[in-house]
Protein backbone atom coordinates (compact mmCIF):
# COMPACT_ATOMS: atom_id res chain seq x y z
CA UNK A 1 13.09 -4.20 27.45
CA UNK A 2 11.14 -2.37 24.36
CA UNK A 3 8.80 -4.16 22.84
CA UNK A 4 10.13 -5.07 18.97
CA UNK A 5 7.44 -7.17 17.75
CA UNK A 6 6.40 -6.65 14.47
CA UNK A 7 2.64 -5.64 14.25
CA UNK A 8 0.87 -5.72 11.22
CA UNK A 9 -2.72 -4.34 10.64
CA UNK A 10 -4.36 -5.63 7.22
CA UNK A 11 -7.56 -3.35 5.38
CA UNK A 12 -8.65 -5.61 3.16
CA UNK A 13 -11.70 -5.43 0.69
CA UNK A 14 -12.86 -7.48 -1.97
CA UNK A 15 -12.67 -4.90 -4.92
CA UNK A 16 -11.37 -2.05 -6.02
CA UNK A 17 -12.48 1.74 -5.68
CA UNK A 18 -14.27 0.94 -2.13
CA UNK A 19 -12.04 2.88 0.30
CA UNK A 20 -8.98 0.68 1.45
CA UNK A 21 -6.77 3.35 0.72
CA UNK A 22 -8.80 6.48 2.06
CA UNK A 23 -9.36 3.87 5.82
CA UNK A 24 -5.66 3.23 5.57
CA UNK A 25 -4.59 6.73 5.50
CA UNK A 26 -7.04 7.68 8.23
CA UNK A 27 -5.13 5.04 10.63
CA UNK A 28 -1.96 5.99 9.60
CA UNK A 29 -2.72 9.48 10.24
CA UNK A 30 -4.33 9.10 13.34
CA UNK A 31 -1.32 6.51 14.63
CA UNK A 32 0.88 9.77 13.65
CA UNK A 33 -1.49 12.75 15.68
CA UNK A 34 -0.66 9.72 18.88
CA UNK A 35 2.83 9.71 18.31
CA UNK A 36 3.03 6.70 16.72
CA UNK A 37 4.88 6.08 14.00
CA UNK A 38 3.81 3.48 11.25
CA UNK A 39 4.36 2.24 7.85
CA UNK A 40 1.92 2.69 5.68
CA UNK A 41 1.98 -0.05 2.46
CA UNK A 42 0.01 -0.76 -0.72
CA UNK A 43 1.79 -3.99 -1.27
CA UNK A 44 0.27 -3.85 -4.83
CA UNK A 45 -1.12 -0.67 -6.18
CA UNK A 46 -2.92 -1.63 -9.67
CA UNK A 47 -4.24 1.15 -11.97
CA UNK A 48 -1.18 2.88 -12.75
CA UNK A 49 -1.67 3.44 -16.41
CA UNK A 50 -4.83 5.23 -15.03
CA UNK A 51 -3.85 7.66 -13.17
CA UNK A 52 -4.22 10.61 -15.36
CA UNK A 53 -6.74 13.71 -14.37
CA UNK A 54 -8.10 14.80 -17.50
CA UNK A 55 -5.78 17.67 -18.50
CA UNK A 56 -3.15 14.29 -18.63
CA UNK A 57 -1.40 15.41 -15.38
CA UNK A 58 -0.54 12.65 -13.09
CA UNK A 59 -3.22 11.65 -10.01
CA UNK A 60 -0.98 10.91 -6.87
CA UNK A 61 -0.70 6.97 -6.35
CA UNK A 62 -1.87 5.48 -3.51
CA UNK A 63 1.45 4.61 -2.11
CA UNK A 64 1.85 8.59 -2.07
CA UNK A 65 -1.55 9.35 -0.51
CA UNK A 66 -0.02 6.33 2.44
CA UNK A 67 2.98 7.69 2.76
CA UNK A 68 1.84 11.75 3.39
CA UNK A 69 -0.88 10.21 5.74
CA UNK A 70 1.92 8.65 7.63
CA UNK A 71 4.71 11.33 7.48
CA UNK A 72 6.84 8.86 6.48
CA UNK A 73 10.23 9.37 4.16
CA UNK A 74 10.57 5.71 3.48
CA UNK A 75 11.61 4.24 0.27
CA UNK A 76 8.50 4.34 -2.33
CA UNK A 77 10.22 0.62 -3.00
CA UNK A 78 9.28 -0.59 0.76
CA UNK A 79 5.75 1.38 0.66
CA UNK A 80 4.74 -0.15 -3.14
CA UNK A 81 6.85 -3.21 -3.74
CA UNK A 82 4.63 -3.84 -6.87
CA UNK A 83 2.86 -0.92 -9.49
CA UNK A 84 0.89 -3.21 -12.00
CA UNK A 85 -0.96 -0.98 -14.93
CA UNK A 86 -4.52 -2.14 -14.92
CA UNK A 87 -6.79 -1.56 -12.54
CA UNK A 88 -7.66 -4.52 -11.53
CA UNK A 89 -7.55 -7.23 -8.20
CA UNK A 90 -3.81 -7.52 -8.18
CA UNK A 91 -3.74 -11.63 -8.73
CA UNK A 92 -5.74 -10.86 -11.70
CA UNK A 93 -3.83 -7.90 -13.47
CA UNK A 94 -0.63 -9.95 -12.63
CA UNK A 95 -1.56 -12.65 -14.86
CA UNK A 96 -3.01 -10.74 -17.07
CA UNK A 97 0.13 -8.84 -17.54
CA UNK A 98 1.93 -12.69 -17.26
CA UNK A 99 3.72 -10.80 -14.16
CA UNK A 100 4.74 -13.30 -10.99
CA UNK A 101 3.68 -11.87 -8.00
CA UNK A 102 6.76 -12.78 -5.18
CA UNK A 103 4.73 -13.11 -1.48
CA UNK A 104 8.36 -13.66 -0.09
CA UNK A 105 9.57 -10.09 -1.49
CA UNK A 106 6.26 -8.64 -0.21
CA UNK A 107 7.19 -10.41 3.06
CA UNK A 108 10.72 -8.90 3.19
CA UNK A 109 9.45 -5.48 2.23
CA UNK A 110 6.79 -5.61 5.31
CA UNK A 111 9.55 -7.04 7.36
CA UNK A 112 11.46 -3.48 7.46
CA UNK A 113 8.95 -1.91 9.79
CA UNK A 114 7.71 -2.42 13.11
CA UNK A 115 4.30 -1.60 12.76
CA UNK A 116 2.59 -1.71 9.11
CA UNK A 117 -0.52 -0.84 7.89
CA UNK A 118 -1.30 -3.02 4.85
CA UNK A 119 -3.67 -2.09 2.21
CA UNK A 120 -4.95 -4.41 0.23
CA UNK A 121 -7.46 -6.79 -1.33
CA UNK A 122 -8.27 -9.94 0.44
CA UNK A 123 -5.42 -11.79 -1.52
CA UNK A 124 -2.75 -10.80 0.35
């Protein structure tokens, strides 16, 4: 009988800007080179309203970056439940922002795959 356990891998950090996303890819691409295939989330991406290169075209978000790492198609919904504008630890720029944060949506969201890779801060 196949093995249907979820499995969940967390890369946490305790800021922002210190590589979650860049370790998270590398997993998620090197789970894909073995055959594997993963999820790849940013539960929260914060910075949104950021995201500009100079010449005010868009940078690609995080959840992108995951999701080409992984080869995935799934639904930017399921990989980035929550976008929050500043760039800040997500708790934070959700109050700021007066924003409730739903762990049980997050919960469903990661629920959909098999095997995630979560990026994130430690709050989650």
């Amino acid at each position: 009988m196949p093995d249907t356990t979820l499995r969940s891998i967390g890369v946490t950090g305790t800021d922002t800007g210190i590589g979650k996303t860049v370790v998270t890819a590398a997993l998620a691409a090197r789970a894909r080179e073995l055959g594997i295939r993963v999820a790849a989330m940013k539960p929260i991406e914060s910075g949104m309203s950021q995201r500009f290169k100079t010449d005010g075209t868009a940078w690609r978000s995080d959840a992108a970056r995951l999701m080409e790492a992984a080869g995935a198609n799934d639904a930017l919904e399921l990989v980035r439940p929550i976008a929050m504008d500043e760039a800040l630890a997500p708790m934070v720029a959700a109050e700021r922002a007066r924003f409730h944060i739903d762990l049980d949506a997050l919960a469903r969201a990661r629920s959909c795959f098999r095997i995630s890779l979560r990026n994130g801060n430690a709050n989650w």
